[in-house]
C-alpha atoms as a PDB file:
ATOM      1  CA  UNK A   1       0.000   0.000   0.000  1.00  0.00           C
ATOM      2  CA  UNK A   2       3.090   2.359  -0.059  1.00  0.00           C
ATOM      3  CA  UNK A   3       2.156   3.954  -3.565  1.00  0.00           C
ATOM      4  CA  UNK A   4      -1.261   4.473  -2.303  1.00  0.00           C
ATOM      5  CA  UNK A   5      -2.030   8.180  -0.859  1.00  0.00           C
ATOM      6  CA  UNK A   6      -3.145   8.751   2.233  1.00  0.00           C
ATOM      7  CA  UNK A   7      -6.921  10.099   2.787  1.00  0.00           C
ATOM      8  CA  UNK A   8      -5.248  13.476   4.035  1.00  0.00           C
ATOM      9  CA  UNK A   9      -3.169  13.579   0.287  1.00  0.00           C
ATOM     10  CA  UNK A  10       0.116  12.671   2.458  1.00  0.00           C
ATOM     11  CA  UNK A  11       2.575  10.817   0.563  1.00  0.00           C
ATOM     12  CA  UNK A  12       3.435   7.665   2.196  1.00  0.00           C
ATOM     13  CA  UNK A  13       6.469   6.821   0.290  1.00  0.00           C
ATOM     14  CA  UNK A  14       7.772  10.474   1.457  1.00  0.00           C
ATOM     15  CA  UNK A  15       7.002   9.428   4.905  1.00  0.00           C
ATOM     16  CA  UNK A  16       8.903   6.440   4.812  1.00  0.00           C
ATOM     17  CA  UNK A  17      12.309   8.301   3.511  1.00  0.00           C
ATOM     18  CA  UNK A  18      11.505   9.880   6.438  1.00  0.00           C
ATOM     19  CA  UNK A  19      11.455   7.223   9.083  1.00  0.00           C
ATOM     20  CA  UNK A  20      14.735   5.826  10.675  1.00  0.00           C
ATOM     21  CA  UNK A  21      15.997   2.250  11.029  1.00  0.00           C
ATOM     22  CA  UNK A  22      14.835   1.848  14.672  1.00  0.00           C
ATOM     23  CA  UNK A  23      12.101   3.838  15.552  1.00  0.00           C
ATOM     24  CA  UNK A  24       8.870   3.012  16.843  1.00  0.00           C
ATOM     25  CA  UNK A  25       6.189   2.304  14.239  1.00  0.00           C
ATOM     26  CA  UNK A  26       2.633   1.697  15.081  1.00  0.00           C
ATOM     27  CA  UNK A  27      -0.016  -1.321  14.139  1.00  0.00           C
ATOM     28  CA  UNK A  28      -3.751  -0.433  13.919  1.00  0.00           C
ATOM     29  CA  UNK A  29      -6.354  -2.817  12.638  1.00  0.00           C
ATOM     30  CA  UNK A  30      -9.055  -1.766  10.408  1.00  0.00           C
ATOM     31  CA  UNK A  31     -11.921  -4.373  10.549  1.00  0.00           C
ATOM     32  CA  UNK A  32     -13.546  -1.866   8.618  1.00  0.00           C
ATOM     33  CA  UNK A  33     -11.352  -2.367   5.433  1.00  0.00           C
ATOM     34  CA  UNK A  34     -13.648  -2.489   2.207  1.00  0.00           C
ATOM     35  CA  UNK A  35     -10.889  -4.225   0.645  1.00  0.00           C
ATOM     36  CA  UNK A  36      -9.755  -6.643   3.104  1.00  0.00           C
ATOM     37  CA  UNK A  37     -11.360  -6.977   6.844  1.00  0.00           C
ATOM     38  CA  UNK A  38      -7.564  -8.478   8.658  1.00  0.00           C
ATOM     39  CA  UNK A  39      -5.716  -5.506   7.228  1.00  0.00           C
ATOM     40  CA  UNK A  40      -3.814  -4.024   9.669  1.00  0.00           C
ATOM     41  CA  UNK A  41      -2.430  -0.331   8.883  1.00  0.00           C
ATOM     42  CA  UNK A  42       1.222   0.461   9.614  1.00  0.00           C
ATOM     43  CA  UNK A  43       2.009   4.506  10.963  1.00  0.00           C
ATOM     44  CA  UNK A  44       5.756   6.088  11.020  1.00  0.00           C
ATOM     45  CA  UNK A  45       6.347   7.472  15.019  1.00  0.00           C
ATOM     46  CA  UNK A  46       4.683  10.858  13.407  1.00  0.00           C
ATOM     47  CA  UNK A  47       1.519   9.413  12.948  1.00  0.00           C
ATOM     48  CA  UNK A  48       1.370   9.355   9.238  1.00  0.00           C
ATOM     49  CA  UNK A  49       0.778   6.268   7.413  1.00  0.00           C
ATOM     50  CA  UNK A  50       2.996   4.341   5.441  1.00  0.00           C
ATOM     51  CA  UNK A  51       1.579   1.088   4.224  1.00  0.00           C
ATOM     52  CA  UNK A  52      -0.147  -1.930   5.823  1.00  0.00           C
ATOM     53  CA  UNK A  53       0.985  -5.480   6.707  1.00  0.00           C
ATOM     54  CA  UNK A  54       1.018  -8.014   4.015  1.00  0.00           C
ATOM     55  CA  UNK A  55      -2.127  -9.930   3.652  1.00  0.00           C
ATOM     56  CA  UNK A  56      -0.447 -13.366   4.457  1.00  0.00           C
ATOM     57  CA  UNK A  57       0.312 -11.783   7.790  1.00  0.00           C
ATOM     58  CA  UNK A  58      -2.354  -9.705   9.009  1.00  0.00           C
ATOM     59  CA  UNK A  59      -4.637 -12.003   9.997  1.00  0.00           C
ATOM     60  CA  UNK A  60      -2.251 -13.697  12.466  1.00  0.00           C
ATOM     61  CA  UNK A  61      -0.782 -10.638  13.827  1.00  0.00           C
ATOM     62  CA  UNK A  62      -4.455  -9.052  13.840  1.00  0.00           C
ATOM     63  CA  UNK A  63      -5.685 -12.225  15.830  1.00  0.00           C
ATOM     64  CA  UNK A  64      -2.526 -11.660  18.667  1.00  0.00           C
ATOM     65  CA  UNK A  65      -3.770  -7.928  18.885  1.00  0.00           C
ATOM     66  CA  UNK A  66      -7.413  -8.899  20.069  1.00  0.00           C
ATOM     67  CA  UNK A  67      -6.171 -11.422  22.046  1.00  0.00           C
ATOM     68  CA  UNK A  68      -4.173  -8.331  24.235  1.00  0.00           C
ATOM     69  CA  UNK A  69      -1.076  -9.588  23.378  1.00  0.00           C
ATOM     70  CA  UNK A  70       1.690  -7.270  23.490  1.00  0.00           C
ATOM     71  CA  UNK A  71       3.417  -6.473  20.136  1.00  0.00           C
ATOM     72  CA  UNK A  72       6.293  -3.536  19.463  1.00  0.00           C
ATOM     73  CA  UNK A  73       7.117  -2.573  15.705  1.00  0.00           C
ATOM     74  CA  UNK A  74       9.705  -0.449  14.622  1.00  0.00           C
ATOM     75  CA  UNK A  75      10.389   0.638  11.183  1.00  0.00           C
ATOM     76  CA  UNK A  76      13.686  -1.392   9.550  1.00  0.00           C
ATOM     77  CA  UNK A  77      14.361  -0.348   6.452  1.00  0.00           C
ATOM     78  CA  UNK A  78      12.778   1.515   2.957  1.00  0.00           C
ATOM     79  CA  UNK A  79      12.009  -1.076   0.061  1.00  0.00           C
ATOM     80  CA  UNK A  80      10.930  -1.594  -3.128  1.00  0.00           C
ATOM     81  CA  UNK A  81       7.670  -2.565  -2.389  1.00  0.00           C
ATOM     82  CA  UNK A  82       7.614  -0.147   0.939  1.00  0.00           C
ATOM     83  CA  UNK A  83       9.471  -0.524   3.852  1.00  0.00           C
ATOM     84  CA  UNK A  84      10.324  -3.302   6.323  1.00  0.00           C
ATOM     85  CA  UNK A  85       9.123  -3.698  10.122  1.00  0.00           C
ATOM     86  CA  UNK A  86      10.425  -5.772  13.145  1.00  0.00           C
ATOM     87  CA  UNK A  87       7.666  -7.050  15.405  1.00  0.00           C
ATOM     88  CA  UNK A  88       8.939  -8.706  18.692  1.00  0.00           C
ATOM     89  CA  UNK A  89       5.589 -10.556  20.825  1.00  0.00           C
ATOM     90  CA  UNK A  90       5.409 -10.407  24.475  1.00  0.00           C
ATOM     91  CA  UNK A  91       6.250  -6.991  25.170  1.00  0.00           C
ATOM     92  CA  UNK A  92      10.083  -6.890  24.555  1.00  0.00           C
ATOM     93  CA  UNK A  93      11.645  -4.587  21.980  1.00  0.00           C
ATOM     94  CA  UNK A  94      12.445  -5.992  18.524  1.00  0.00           C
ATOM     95  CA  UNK A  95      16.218  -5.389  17.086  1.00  0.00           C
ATOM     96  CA  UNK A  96      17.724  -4.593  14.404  1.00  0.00           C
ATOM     97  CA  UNK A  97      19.569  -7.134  12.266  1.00  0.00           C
ATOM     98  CA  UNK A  98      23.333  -6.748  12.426  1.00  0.00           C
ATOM     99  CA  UNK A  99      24.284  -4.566   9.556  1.00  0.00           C
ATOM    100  CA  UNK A 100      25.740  -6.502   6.483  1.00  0.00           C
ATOM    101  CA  UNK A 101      29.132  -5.261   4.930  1.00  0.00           C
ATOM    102  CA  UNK A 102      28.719  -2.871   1.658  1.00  0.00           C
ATOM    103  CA  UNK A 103      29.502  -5.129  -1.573  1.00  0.00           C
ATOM    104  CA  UNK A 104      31.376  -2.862  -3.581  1.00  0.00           C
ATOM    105  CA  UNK A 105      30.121  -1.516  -6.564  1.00  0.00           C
ATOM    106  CA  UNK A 106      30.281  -3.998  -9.848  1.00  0.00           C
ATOM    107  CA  UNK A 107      33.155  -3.354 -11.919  1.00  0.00           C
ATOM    108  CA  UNK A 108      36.131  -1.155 -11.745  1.00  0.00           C
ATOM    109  CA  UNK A 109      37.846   1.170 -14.171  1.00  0.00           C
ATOM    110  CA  UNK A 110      40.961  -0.313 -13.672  1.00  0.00           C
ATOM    111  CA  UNK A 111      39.988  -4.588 -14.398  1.00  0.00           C
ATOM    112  CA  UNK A 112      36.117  -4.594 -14.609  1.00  0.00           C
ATOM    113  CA  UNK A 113      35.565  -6.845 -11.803  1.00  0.00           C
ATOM    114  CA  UNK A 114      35.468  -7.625  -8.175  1.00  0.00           C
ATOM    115  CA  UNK A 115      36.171 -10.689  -5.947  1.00  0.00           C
ATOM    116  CA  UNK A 116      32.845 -12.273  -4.579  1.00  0.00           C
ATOM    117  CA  UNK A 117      32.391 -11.130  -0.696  1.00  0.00           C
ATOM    118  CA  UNK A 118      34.067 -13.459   1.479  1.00  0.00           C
ATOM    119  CA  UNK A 119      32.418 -13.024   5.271  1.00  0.00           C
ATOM    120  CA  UNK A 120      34.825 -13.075   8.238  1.00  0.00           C
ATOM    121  CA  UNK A 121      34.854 -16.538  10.203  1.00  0.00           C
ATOM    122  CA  UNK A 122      33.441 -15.560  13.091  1.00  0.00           C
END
């Protein structure tokens, strides 16, 4: 729903440049939905919103929000399709994935290639 406008006109794709890997994000329901009745709507720590959960996963989540259980979101990253969230259950805060290391760029100047990334052996 990111390339949908909001009802004020707000551009949620805007919003979600915006938002910052970490920061609370809020879940609200909408039982009300014409299109679908589980969709849950997803708002940046402003209170403007940027998208909703996917369909595959609102109707679980949405059943663990009636039921009073305790769920924190925060906003993860921008995507192609929107952005991704981190929900932790139970009341503790969700975290971040570890960063990954930057692949450099494909191709140099000087050969035209790069190694493939090797991780560390941690």
């Amino acid at each position: 729903g990111a390339n949908h406008p909001n009802a004020d006109g707000g551009n949620r794709r805007f919003e979600i440049l915006l938002c910052v890997p970490g920061e609370p994000v809020d879940l609200l329901p909408e039982p009300k939905n014409p299109v679908d009745p589980h969709a849950i709507a997803v708002f940046s720590t402003r209170g403007i919103q940027i998208g909703y959960l996917t369909a595959d996963r609102a109707p679980w989540i949405g059943g663990m929000l009636r039921s009073g259980r305790e769920l924190k979101a925060i906003f993860q990253a921008a995507t192609q399709v929107g952005a991704a969230i981190r929900i932790a259950f139970g009341g503790e805060t969700p975290m971040l994935p570890p960063e990954r290391p930057a692949l450099p760029s494909q191709g140099t100047e000087s050969d035209g290639c790069w190694p493939d990334f090797i991780p560390p052996d941690d």
